[in-house]
C-alpha atoms as a PDB file:
ATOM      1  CA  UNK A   1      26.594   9.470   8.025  1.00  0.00           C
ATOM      2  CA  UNK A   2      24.196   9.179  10.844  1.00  0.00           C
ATOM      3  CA  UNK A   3      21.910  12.138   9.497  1.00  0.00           C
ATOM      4  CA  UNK A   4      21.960   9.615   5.911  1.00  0.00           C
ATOM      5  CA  UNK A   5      20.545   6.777   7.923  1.00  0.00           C
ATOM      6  CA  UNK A   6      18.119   9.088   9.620  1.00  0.00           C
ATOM      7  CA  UNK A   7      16.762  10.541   6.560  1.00  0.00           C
ATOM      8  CA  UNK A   8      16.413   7.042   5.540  1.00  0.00           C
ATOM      9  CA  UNK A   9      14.974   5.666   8.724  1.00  0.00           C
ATOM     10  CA  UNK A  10      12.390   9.388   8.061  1.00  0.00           C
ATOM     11  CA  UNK A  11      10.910   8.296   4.913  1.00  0.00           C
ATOM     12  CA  UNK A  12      10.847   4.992   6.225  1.00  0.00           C
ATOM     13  CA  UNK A  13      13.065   3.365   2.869  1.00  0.00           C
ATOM     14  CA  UNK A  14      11.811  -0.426   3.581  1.00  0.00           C
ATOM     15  CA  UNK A  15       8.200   0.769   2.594  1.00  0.00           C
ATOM     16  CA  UNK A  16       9.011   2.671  -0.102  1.00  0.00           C
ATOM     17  CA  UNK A  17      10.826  -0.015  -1.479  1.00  0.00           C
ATOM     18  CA  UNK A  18       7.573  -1.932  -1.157  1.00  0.00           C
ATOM     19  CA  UNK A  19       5.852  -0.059  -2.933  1.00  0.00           C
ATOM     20  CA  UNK A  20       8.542   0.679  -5.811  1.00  0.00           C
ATOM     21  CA  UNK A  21       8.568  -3.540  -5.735  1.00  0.00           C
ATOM     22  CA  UNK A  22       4.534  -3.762  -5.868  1.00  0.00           C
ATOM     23  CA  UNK A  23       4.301  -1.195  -9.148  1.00  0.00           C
ATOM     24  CA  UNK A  24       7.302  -3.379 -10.793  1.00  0.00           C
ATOM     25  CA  UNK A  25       5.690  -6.596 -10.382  1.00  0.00           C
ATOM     26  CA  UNK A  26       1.967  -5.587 -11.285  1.00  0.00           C
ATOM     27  CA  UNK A  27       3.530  -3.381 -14.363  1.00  0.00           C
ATOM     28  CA  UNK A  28       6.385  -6.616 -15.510  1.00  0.00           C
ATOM     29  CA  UNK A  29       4.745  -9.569 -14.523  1.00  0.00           C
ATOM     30  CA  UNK A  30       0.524  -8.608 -14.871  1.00  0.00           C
ATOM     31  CA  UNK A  31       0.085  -5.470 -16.974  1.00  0.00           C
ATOM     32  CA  UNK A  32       2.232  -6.288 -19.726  1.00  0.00           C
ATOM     33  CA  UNK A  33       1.792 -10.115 -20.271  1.00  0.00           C
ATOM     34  CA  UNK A  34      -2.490  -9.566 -20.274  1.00  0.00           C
ATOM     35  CA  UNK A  35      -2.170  -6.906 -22.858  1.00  0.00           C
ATOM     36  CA  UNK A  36       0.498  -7.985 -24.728  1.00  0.00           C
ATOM     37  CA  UNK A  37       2.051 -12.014 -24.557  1.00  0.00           C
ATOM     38  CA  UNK A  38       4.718 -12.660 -25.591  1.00  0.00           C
ATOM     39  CA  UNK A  39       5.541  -9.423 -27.644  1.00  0.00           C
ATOM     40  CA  UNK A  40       6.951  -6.392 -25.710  1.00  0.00           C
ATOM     41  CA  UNK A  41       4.862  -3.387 -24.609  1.00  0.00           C
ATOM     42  CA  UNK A  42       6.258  -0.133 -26.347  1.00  0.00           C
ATOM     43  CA  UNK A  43       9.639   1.993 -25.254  1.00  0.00           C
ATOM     44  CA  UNK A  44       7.569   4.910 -24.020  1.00  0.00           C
ATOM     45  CA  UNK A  45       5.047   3.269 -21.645  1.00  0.00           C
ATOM     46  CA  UNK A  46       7.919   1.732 -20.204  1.00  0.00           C
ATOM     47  CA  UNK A  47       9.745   5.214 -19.513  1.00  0.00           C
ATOM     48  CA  UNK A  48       6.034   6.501 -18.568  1.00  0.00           C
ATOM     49  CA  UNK A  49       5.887   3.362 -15.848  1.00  0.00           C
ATOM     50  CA  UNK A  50       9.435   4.099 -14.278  1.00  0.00           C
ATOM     51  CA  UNK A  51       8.192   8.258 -14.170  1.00  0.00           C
ATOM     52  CA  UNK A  52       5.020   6.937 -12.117  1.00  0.00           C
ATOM     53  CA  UNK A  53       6.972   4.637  -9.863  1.00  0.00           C
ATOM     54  CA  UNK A  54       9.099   7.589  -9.080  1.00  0.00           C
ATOM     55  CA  UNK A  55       6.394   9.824  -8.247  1.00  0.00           C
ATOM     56  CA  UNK A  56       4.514   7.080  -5.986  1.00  0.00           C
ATOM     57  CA  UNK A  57       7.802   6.783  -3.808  1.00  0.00           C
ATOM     58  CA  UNK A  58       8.030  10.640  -4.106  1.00  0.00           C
ATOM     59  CA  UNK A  59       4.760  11.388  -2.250  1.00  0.00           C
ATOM     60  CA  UNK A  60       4.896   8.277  -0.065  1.00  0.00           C
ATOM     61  CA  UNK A  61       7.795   9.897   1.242  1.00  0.00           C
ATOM     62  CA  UNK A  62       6.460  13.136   1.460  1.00  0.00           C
ATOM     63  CA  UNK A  63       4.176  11.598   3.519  1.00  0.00           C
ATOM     64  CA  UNK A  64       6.005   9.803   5.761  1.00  0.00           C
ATOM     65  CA  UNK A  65       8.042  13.136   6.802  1.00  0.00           C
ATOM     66  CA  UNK A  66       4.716  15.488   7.356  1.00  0.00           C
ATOM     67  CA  UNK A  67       3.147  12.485   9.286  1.00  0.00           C
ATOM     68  CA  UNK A  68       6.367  12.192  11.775  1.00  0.00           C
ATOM     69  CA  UNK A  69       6.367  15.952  11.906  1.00  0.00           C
ATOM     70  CA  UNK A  70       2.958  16.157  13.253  1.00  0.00           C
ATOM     71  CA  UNK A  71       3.021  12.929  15.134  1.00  0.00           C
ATOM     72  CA  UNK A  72       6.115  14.492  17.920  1.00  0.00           C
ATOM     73  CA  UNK A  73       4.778  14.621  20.962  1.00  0.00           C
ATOM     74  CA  UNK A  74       2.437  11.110  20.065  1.00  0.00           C
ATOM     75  CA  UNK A  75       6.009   9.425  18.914  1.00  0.00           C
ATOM     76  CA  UNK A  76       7.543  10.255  22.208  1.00  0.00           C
ATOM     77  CA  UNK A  77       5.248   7.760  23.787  1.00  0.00           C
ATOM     78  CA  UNK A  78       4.651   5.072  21.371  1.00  0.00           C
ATOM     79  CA  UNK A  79       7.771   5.101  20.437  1.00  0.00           C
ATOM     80  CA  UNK A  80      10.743   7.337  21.689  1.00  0.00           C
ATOM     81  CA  UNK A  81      13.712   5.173  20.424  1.00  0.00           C
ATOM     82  CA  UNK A  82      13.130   6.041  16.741  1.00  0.00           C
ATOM     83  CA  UNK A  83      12.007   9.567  16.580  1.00  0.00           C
ATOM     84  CA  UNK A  84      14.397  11.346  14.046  1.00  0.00           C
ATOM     85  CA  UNK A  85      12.250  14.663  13.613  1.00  0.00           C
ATOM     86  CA  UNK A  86      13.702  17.643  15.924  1.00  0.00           C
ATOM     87  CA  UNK A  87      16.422  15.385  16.878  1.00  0.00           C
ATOM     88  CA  UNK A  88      19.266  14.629  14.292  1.00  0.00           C
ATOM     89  CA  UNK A  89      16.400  16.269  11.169  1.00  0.00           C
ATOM     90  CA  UNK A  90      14.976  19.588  12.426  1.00  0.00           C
ATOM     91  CA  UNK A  91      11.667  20.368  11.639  1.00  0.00           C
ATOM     92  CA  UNK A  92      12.578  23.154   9.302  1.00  0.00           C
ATOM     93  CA  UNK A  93      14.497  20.132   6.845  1.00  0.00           C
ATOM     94  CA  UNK A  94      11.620  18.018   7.381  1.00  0.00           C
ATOM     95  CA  UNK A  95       9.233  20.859   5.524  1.00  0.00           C
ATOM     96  CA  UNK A  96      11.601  21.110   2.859  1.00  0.00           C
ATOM     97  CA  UNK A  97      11.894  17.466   2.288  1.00  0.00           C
ATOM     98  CA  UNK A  98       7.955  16.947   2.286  1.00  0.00           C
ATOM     99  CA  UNK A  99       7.487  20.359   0.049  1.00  0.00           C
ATOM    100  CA  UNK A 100      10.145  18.533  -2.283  1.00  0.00           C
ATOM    101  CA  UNK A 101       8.741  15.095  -2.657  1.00  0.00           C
ATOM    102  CA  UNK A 102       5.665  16.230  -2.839  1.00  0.00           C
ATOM    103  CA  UNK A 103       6.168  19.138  -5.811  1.00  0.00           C
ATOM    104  CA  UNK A 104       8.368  16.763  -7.592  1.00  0.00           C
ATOM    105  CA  UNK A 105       5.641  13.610  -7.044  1.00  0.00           C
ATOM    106  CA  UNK A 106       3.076  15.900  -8.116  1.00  0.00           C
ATOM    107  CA  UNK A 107       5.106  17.322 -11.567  1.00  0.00           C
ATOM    108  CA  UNK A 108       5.538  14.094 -12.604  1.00  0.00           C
ATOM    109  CA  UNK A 109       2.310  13.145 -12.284  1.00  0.00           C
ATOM    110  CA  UNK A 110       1.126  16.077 -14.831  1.00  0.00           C
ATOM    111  CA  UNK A 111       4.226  15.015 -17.400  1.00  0.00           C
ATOM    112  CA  UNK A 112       2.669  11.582 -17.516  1.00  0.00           C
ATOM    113  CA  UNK A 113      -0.433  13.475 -18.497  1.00  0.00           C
ATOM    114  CA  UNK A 114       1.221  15.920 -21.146  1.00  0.00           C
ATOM    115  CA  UNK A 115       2.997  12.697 -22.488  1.00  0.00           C
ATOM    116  CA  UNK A 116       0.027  10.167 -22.940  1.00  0.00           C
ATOM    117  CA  UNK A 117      -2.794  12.631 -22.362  1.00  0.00           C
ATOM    118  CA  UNK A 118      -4.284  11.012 -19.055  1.00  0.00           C
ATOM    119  CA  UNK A 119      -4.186  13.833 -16.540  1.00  0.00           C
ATOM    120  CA  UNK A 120      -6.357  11.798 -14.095  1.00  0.00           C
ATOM    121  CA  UNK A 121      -2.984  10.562 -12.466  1.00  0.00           C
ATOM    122  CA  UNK A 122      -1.443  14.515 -12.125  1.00  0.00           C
ATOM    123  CA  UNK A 123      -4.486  15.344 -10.359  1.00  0.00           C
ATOM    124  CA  UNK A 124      -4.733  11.904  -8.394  1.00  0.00           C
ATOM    125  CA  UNK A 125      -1.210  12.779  -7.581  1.00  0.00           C
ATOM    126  CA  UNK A 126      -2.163  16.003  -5.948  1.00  0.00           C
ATOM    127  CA  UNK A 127      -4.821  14.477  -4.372  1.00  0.00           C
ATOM    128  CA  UNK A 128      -2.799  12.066  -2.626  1.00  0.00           C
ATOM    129  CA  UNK A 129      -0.580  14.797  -1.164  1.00  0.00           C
ATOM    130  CA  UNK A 130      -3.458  16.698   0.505  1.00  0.00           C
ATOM    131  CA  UNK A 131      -5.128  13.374   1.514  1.00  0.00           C
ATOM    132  CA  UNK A 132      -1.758  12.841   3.147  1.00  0.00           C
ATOM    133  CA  UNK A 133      -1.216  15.838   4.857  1.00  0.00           C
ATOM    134  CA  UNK A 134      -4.831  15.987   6.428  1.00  0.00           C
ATOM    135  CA  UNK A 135      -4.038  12.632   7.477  1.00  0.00           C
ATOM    136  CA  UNK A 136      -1.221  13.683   9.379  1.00  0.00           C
ATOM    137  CA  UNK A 137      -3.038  16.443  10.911  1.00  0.00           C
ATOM    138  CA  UNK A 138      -6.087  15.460  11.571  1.00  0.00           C
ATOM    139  CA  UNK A 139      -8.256  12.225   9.932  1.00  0.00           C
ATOM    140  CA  UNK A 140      -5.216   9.913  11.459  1.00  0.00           C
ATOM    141  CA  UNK A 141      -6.942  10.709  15.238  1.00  0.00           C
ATOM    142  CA  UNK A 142     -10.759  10.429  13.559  1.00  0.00           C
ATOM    143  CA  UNK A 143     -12.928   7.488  14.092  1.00  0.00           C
ATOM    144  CA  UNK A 144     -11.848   4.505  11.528  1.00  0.00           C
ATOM    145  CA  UNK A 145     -11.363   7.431   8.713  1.00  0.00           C
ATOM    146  CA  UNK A 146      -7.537   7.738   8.916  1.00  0.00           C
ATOM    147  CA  UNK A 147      -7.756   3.767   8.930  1.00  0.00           C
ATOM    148  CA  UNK A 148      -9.938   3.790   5.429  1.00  0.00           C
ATOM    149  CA  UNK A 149      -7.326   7.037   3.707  1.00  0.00           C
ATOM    150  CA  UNK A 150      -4.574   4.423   4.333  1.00  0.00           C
ATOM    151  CA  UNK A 151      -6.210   1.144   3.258  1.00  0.00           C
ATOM    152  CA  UNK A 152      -7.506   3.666   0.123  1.00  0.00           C
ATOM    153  CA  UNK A 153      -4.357   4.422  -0.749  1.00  0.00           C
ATOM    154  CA  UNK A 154      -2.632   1.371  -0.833  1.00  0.00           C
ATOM    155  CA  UNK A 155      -5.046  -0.106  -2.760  1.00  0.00           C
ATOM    156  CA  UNK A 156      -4.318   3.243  -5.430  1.00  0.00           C
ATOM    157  CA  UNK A 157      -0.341   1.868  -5.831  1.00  0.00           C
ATOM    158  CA  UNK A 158      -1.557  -0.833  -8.087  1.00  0.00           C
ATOM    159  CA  UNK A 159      -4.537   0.698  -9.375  1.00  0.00           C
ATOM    160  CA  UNK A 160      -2.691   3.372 -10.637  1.00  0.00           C
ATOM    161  CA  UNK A 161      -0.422   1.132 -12.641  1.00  0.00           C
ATOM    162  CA  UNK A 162      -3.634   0.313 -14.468  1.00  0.00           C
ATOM    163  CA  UNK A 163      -4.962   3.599 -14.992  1.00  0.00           C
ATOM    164  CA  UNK A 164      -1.634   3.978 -16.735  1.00  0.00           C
ATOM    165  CA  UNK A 165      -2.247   1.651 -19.179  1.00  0.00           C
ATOM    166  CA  UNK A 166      -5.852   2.184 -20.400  1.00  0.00           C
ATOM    167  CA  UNK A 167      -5.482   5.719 -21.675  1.00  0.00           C
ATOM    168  CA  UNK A 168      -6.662   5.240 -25.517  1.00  0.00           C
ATOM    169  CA  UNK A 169      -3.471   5.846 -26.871  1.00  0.00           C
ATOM    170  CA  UNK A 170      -1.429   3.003 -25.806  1.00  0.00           C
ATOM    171  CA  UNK A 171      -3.191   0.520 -28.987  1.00  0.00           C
ATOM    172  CA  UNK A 172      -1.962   3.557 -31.186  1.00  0.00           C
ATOM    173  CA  UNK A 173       1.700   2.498 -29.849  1.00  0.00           C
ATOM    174  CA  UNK A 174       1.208  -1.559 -29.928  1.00  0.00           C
ATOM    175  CA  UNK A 175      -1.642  -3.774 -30.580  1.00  0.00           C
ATOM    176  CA  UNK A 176      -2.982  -5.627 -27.774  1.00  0.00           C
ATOM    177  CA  UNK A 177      -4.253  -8.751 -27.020  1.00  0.00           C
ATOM    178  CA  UNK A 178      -8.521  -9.072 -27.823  1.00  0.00           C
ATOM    179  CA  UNK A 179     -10.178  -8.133 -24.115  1.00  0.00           C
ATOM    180  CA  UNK A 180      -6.902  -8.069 -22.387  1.00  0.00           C
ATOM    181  CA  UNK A 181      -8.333  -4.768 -20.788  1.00  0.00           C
ATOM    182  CA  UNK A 182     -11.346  -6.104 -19.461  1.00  0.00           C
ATOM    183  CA  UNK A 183      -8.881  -8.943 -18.051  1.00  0.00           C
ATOM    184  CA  UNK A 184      -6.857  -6.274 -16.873  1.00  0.00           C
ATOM    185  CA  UNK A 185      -9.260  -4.468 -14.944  1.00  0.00           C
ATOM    186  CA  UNK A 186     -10.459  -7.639 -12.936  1.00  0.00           C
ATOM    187  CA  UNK A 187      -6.439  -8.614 -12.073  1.00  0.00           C
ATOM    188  CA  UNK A 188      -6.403  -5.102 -10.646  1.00  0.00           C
ATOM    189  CA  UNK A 189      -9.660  -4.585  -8.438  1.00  0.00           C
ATOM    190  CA  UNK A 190      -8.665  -8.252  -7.259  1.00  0.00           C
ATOM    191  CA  UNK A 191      -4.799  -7.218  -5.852  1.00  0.00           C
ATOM    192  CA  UNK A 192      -6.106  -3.138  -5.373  1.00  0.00           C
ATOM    193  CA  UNK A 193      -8.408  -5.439  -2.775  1.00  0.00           C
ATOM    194  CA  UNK A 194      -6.342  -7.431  -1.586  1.00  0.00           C
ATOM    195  CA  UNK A 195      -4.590  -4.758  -0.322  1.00  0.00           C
ATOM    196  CA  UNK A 196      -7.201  -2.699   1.147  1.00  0.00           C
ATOM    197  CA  UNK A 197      -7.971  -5.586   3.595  1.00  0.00           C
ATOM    198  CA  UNK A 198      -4.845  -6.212   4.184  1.00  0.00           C
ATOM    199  CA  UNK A 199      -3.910  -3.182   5.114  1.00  0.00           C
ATOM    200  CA  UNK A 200      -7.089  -2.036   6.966  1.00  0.00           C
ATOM    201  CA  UNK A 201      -6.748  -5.091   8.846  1.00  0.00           C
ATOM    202  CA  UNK A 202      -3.021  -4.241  10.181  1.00  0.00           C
ATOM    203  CA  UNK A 203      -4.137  -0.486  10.711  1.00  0.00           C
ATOM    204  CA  UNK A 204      -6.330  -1.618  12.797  1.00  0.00           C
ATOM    205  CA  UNK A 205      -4.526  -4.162  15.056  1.00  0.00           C
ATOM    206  CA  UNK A 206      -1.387  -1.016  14.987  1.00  0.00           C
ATOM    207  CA  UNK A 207      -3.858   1.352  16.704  1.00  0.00           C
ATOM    208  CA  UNK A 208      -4.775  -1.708  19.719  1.00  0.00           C
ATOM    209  CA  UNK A 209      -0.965  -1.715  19.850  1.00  0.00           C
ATOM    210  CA  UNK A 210      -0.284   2.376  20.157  1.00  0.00           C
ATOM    211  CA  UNK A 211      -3.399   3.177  22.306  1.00  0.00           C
ATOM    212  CA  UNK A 212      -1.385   4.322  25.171  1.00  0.00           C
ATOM    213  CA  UNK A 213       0.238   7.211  23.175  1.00  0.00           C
ATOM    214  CA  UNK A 214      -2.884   8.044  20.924  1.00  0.00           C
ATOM    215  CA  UNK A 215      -4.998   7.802  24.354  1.00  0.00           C
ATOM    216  CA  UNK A 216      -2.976  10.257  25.675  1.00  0.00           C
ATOM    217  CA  UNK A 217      -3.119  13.027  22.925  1.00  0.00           C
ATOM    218  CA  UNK A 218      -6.814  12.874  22.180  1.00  0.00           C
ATOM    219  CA  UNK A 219      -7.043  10.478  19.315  1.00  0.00           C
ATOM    220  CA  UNK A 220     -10.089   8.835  18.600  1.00  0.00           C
ATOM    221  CA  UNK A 221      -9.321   5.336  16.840  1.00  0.00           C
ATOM    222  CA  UNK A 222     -11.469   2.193  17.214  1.00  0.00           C
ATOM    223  CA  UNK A 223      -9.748   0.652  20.521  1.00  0.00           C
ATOM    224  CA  UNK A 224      -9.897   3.487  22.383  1.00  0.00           C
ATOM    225  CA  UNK A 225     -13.501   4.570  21.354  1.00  0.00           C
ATOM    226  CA  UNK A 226     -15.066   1.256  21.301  1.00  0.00           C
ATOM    227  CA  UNK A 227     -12.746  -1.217  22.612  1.00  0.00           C
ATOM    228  CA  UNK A 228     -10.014  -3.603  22.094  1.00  0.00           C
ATOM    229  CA  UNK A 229     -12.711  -6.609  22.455  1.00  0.00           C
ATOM    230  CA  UNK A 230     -14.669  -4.725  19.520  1.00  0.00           C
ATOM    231  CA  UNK A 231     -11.905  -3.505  17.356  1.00  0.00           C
ATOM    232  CA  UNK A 232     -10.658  -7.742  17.518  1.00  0.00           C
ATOM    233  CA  UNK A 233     -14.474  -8.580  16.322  1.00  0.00           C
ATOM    234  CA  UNK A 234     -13.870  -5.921  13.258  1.00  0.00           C
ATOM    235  CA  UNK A 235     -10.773  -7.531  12.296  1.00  0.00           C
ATOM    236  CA  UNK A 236     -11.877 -10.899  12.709  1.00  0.00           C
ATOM    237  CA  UNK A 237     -14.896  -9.888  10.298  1.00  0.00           C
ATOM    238  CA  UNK A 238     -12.434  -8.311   7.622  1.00  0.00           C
ATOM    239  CA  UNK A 239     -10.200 -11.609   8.130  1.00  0.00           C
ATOM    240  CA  UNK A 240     -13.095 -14.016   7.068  1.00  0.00           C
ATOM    241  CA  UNK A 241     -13.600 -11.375   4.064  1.00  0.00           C
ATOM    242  CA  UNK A 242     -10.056 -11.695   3.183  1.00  0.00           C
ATOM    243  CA  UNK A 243      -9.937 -15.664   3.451  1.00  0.00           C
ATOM    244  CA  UNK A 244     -13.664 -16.018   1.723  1.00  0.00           C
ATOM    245  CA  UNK A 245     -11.858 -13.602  -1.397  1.00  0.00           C
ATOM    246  CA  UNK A 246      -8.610 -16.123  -0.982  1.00  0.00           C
ATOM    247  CA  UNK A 247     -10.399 -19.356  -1.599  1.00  0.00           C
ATOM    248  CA  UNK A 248     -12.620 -18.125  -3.919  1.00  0.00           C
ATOM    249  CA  UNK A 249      -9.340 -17.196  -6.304  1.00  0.00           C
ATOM    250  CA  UNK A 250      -7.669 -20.803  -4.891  1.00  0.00           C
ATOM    251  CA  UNK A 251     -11.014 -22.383  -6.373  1.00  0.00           C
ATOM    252  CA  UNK A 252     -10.275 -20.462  -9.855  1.00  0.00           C
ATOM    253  CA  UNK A 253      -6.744 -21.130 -10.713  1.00  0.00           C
ATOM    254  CA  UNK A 254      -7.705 -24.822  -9.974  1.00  0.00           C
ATOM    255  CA  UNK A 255      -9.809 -25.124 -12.499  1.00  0.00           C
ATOM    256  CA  UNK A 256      -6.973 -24.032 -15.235  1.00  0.00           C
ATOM    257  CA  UNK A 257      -4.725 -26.117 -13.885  1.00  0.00           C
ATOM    258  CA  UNK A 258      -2.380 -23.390 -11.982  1.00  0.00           C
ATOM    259  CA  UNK A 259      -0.871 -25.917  -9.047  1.00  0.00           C
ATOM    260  CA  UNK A 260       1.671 -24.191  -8.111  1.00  0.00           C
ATOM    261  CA  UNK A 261      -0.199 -20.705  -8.016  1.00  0.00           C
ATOM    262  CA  UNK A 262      -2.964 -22.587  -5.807  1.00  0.00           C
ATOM    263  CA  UNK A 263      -0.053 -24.203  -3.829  1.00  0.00           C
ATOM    264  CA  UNK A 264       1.658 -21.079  -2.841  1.00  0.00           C
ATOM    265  CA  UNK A 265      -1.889 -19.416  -2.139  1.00  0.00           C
ATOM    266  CA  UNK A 266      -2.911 -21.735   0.281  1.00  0.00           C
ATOM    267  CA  UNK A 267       0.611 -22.187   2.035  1.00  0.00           C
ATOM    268  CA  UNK A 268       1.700 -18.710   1.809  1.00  0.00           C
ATOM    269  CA  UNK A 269      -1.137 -16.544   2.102  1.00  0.00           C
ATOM    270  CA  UNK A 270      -4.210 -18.235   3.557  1.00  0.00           C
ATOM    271  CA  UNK A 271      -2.770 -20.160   5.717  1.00  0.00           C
ATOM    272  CA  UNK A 272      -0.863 -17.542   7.534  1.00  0.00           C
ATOM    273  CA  UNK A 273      -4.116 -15.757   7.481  1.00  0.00           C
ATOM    274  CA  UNK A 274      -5.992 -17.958   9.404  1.00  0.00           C
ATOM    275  CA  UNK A 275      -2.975 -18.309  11.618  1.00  0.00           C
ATOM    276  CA  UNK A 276      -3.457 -14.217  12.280  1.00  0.00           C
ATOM    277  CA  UNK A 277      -6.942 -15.143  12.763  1.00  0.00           C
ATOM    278  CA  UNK A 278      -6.275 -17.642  15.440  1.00  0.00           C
ATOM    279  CA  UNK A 279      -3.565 -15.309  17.515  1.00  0.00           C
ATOM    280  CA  UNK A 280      -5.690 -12.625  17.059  1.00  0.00           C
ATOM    281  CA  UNK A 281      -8.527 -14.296  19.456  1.00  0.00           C
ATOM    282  CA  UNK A 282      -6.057 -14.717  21.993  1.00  0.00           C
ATOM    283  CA  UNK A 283      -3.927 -11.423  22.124  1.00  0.00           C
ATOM    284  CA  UNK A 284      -4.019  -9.268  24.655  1.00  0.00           C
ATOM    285  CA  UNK A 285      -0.796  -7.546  25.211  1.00  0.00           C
ATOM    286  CA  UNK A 286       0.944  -5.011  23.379  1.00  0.00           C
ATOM    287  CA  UNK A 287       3.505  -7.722  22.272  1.00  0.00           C
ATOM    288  CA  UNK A 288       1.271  -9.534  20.989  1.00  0.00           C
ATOM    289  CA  UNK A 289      -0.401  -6.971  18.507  1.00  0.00           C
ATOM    290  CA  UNK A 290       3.383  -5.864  18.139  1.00  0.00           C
ATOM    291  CA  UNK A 291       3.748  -9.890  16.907  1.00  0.00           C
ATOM    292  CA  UNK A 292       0.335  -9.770  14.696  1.00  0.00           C
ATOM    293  CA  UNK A 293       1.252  -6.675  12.600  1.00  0.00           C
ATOM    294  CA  UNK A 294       4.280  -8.031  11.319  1.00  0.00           C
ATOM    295  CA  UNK A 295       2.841 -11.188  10.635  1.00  0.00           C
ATOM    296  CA  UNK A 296       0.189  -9.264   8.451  1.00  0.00           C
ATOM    297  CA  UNK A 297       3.293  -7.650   6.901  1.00  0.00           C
ATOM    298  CA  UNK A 298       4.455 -10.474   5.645  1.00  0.00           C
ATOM    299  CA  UNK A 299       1.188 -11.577   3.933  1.00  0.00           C
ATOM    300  CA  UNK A 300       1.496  -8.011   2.595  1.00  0.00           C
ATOM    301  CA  UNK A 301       4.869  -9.148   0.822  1.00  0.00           C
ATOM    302  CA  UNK A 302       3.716 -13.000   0.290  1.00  0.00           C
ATOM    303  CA  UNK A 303       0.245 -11.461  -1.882  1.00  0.00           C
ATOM    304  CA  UNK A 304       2.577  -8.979  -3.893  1.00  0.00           C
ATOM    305  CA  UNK A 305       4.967 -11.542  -4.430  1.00  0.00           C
ATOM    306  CA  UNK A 306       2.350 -13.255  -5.951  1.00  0.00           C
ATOM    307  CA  UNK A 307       2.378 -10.893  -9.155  1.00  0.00           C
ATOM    308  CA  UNK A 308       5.863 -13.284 -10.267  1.00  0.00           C
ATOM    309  CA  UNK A 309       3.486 -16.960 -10.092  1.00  0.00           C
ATOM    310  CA  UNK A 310       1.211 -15.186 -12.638  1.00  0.00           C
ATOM    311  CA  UNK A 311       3.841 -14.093 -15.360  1.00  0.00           C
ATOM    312  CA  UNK A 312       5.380 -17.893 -15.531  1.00  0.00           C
ATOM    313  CA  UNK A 313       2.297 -19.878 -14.516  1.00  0.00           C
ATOM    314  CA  UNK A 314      -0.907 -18.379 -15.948  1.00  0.00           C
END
């Protein structure tokens, strides 16, 4: 039972959840109201949706495992109290699991492609596993680039759902709605944005918080190269991006009458924004960046969340 919960705690379940959560709400509440009102999208992109979902968890996973088997001797600084690789999960079971993930993420990928004829997302697929594993090994230590890979491919999660969608052949299998796609497209560069910020933001504040390990082992991320007063400037700068894209979409709902979507914008996403803002003048200690990156976390889940306001409200 406890090597279950390892495994688990390994692939780190709560984000792959996320992400699982993210591709459901863009694909339910976005993608198939824009192109499609109130009639119902057709059987097999729904079947084609729940393949790609798997095969984003898949290779998140597999990238979660290669990253903690890399990251030993890093982990046993940062944090020693939930390494799980060479402890209750050899390293040997850790290969296998990212080989499998990653194989099966991969394959599924390229049946998406045999099924609808897009093979961008097979070979985006693979792309993502090798992006991952030089991550792992060496971009994560690089100036700001592991940062940018991460951000990158967060943003990809719901950009992919897209991609899914646009392949010529889906108005073979229902009409849509006249230049739903064009709509589409804008829905998804705006949340695909959102969470490269977002997430570039809270990779950013993570590395001020696990300096003394990465310091240690020769990584080269923004704190330790340039500062903890500089790397606060850079996220204060990608903050006021963040809020200035925030207000701009609080402005636009307005003016269609959306209240409630403008409502829980401003109280549940800008607002705590501006409240990371504030702390992050202030912090200093390790608790405190500790503090700030799960308050970005949960304007992660608040934006994605987000998805559900459009469905009933717009």
């Amino acid at each position: 039972m406890q090597k279950l919960a390892d495994f688990f705690k390994l692939v780190r379940w709560p984000n792959l959840v996320f992400i699982a959560l993210t591709q459901v709400l863009f694909f339910y509440c976005v993608v198939e109201p824009v192109l499609f009102g109130d009639l119902h999208m057709a059987r097999e992109y729904h079947t084609l949706f729940w393949i790609l979902c798997v095969s984003s968890v898949f290779i998140a996973a597999a990238g979660y495992v290669i990253n903690d088997y890399f990251d030993l001797n890093i982990d046993l600084v940062n944090k020693p109290g939930k390494m799980v690789v060479d402890k209750t999960i050899s390293r040997r079971w850790a290969i296998f699991f990212h080989m499998f993930f990653s194989f099966a993420g991969v394959l599924m990928g390229f049946y998406i492609g045999l099924q609808n004829g897009n093979w961008l997302i097979g070979f985006a697929n693979m792309g993502c596993v090798f992006v991952l594993w030089f991550y792992s090994t060496t971009f994560k230590k690089k100036l700001l680039t592991g940062n940018i890979l991460i951000s990158l491919l967060t943003a990809w999660v719901v950009f992919v759902v897209y991609l899914l969608t646009v392949h010529q052949q889906i108005d073979l299998l229902h009409p849509v709605q006249p230049g739903s796609h064009q709509k589409l497209l804008r829905l998804a560069l705006l949340y695909s944005s959102f969470a490269f910020i977002i997430t570039l933001i809270r990779e950013v504040v993570k590395d001020i918080e696990d300096m003394e390990g990465d310091a240690k082992y020769g990584c080269k991320t923004m704190p330790i190269v340039w500062g903890v007063s500089f790397s606060k400037v850079f996220v204060s700068i990608w903050l006021v991006i963040l809020l200035v894209l925030l207000i701009v979409v609080l402005f636009y709902v307005l003016q269609f009458g959306m209240w409630v979507a403008a409502a829980y914008n401003l109280l549940l996403i800008i607002l705590p924004s501006a409240y990371v803002m504030k702390q992050l003048l202030k912090a200093n200690k390790t608790a405190d960046f500790s503090s700030l990156s799960k308050w970005i976390k949960a304007i992660i889940f608040t934006g994605i969340l987000s998805m559900i306001l459009f469905k009933f409200f717009a």
